[in-house]
N, C-alpha and C. Protein backbone atom coordinates (compact mmCIF):
# COMPACT_ATOMS: atom_id res chain seq x y z
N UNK A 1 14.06 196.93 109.77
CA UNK A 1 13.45 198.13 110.29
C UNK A 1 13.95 198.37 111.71
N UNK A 2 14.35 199.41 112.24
CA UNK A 2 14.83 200.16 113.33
C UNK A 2 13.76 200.76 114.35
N UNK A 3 13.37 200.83 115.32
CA UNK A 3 12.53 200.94 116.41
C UNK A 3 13.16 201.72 117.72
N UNK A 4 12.71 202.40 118.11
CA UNK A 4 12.95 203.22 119.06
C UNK A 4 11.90 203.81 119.75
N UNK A 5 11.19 202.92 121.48
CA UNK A 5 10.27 203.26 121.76
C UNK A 5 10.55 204.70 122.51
N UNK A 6 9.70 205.54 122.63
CA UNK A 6 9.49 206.61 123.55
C UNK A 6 9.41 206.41 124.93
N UNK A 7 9.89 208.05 125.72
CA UNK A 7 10.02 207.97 126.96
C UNK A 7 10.56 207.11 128.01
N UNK A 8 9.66 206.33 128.50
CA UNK A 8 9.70 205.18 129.62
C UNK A 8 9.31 203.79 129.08
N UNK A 9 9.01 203.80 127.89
CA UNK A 9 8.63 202.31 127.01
C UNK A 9 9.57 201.61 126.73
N UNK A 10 8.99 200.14 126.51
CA UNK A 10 10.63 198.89 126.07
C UNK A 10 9.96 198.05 125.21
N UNK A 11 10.74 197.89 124.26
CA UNK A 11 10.12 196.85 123.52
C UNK A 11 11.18 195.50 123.66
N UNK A 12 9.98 194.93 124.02
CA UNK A 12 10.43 193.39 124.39
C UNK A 12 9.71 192.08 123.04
N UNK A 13 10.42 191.05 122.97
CA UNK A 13 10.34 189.75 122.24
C UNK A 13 9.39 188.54 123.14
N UNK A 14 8.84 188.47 123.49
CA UNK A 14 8.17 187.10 124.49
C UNK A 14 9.18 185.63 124.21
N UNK A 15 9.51 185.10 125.23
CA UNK A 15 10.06 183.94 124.98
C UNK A 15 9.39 183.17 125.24
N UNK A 16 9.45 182.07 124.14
CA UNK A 16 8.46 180.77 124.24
C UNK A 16 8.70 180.00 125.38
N UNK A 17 7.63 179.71 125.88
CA UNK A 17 7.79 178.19 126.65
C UNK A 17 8.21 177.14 126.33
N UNK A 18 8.63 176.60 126.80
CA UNK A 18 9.25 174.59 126.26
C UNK A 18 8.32 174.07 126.54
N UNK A 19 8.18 173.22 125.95
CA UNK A 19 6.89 171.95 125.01
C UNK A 19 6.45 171.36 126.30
N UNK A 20 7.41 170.57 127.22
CA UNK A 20 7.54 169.82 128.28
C UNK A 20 7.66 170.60 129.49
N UNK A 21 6.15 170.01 130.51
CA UNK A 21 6.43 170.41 132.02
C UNK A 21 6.60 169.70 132.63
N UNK A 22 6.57 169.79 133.76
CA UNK A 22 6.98 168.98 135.06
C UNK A 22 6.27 167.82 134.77
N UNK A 23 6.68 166.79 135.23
CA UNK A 23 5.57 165.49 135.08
C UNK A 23 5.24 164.80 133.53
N UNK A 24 6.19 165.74 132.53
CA UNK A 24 6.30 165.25 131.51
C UNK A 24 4.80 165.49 130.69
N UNK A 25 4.08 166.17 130.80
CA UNK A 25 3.02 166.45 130.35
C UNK A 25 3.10 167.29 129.20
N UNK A 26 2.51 167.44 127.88
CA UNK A 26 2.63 167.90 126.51
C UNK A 26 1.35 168.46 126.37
N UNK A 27 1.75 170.01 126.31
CA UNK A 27 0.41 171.23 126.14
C UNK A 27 0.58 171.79 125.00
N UNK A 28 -1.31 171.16 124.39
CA UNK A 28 -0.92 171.82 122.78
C UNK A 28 -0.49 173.17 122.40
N UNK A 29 -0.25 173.79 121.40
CA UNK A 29 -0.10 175.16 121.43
C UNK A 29 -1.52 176.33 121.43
N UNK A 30 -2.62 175.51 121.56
CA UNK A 30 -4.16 175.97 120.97
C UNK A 30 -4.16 175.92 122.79
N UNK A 31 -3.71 175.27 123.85
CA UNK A 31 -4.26 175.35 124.81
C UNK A 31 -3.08 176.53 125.96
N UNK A 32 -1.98 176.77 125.36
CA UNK A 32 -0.85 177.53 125.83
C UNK A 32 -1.11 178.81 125.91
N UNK A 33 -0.85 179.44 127.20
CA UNK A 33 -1.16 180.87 127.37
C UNK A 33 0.15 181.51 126.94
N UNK A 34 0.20 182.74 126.87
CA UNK A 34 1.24 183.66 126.03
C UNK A 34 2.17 183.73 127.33
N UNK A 35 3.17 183.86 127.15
CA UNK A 35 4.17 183.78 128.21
C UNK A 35 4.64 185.39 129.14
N UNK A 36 4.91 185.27 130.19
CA UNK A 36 4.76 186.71 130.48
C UNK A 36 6.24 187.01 130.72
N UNK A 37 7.23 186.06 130.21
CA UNK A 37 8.84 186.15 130.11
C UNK A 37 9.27 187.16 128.58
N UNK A 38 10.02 187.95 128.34
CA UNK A 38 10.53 188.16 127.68
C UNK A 38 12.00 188.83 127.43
N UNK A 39 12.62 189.20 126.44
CA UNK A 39 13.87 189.67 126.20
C UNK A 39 13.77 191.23 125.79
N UNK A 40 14.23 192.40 126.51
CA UNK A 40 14.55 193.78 126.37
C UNK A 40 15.26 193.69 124.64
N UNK A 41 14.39 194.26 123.81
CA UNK A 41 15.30 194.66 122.25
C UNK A 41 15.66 195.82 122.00
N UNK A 42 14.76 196.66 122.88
CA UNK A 42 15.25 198.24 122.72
C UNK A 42 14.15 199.23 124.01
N UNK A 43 14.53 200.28 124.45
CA UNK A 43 13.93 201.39 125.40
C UNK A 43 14.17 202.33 124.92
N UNK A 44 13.48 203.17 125.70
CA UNK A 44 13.36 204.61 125.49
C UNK A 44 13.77 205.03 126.00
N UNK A 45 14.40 206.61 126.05
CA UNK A 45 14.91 207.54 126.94
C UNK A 45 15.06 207.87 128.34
N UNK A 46 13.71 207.30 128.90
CA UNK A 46 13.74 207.83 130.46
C UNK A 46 12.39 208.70 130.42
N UNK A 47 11.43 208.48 131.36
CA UNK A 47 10.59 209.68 131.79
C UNK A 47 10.97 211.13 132.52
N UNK A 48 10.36 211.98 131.82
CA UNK A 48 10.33 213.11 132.43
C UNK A 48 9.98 213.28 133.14
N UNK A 49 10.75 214.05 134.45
CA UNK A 49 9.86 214.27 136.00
C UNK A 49 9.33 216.03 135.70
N UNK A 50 8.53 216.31 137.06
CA UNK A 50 8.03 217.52 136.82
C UNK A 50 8.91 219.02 136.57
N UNK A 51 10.40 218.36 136.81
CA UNK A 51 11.02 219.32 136.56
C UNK A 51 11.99 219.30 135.59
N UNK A 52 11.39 218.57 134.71
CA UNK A 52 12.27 218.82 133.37
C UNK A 52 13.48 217.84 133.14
N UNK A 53 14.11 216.99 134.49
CA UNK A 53 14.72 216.13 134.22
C UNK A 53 14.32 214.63 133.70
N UNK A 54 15.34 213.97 132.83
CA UNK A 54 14.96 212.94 132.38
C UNK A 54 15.58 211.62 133.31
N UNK A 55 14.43 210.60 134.02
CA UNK A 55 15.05 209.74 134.58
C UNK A 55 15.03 208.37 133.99
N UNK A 56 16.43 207.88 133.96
CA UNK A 56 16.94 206.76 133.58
C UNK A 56 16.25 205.37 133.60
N UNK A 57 15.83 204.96 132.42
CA UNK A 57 15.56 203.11 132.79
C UNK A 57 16.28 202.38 133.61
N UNK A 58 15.92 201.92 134.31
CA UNK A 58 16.69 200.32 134.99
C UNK A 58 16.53 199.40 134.50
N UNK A 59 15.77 199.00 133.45
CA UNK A 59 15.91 197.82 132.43
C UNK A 59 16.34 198.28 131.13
N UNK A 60 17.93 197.53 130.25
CA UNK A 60 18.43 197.48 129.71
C UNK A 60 18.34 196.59 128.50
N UNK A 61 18.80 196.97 127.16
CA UNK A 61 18.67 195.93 126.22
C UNK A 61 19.66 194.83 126.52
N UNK A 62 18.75 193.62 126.08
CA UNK A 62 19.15 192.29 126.81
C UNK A 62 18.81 191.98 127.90
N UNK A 63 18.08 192.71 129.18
CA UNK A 63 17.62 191.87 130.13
C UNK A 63 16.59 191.07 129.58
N UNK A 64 15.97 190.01 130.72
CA UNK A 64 15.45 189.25 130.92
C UNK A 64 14.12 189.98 131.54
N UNK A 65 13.12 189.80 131.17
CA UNK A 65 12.36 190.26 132.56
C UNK A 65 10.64 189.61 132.43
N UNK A 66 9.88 189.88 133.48
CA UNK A 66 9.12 189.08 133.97
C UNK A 66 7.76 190.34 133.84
N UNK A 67 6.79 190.33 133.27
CA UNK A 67 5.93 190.99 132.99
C UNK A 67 4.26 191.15 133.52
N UNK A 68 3.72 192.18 133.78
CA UNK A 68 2.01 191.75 133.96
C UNK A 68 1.23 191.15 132.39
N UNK A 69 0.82 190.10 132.80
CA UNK A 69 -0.22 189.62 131.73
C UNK A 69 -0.80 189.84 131.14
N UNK A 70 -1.72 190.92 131.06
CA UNK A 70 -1.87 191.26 130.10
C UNK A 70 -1.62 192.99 130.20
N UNK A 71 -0.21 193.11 130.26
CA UNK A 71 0.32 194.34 130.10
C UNK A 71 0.76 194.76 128.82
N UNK A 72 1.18 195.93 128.35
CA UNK A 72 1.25 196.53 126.78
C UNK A 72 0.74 196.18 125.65
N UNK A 73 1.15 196.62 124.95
CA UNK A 73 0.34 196.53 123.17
C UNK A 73 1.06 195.36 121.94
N UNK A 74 0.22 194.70 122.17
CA UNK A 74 1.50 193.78 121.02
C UNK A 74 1.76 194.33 119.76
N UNK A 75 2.75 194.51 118.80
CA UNK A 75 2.96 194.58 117.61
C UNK A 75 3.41 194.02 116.60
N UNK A 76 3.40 194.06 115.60
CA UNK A 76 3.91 192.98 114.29
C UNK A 76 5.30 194.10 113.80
N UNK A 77 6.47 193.61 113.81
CA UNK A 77 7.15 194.30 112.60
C UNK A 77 7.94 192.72 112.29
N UNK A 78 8.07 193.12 110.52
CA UNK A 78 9.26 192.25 110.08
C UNK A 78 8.48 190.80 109.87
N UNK A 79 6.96 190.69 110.09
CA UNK A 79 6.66 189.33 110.43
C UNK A 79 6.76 188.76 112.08
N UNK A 80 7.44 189.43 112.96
CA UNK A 80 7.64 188.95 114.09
C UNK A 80 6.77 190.11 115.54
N UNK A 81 6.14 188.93 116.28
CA UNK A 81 5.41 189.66 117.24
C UNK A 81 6.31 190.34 118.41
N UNK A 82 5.88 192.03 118.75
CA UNK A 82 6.74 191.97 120.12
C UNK A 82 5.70 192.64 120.71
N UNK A 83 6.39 192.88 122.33
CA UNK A 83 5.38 194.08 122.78
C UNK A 83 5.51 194.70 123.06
N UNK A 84 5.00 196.06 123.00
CA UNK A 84 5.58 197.48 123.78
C UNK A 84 4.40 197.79 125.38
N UNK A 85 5.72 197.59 125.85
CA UNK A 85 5.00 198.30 127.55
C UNK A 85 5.72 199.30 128.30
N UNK A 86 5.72 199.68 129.48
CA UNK A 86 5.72 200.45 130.24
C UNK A 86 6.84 199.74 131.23
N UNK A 87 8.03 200.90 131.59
CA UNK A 87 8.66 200.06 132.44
C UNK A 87 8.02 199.93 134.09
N UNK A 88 7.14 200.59 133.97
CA UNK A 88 6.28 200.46 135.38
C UNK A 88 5.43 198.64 135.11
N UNK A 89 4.85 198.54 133.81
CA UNK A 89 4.56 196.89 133.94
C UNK A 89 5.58 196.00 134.31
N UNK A 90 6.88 195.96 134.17
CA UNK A 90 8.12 195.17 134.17
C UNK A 90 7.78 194.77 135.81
N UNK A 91 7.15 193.15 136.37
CA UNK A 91 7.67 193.24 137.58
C UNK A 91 9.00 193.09 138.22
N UNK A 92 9.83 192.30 137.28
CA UNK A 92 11.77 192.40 137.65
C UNK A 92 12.08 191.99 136.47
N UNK A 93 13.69 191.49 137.19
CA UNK A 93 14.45 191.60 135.69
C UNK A 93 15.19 190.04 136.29
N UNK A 94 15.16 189.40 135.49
CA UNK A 94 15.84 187.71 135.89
C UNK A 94 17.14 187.56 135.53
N UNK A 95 18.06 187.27 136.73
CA UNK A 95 19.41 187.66 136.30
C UNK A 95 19.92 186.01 136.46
């Protein structure tokens, strides 16, 4: 299935955390918070300003980027979770 968010929206993949932190410590997955890292899979067009022009995303499919917590809507396609947000939630992009 093919996806194409609207306007100023991105749909992003969450990337998992690794098992192991600092100090070697092992956090079950029942105690693991959702990660606020994910991977750009697709955007939208650009928002419309008041005058009719459309302005450009600065986050691209394939960035990296770093998110508010509990920012956008999660969704299911295909069996697999992603989320759609706002490129105003995006706090950067990890290069």
């Amino acid at each position: 299935m093919k996806i194409r968010p609207l306007h100023d929206r991105i749909l992003i993949k969450r990337q998992e955390e690794k098992e192991t932190r600092k100090g070697g410590i092992i956090i079950p997955d029942s105690a693991k918070e959702k990660p606020q890292e994910g991977k750009v899979i697709a955007v939208g067009n650009g928002k419309v300003n008041d005058e009719g022009k459309k302005i450009p995303l600065d986050v691209k499919i394939g960035d990296k980027i770093l998110f508010g917590k509990y920012s956008g809507s999660e969704v299911t396609l295909d069996d697999v979770e992603y989320l759609i947000l706002r490129e105003e939630d995006v706090l950067c992009i990890l290069e």
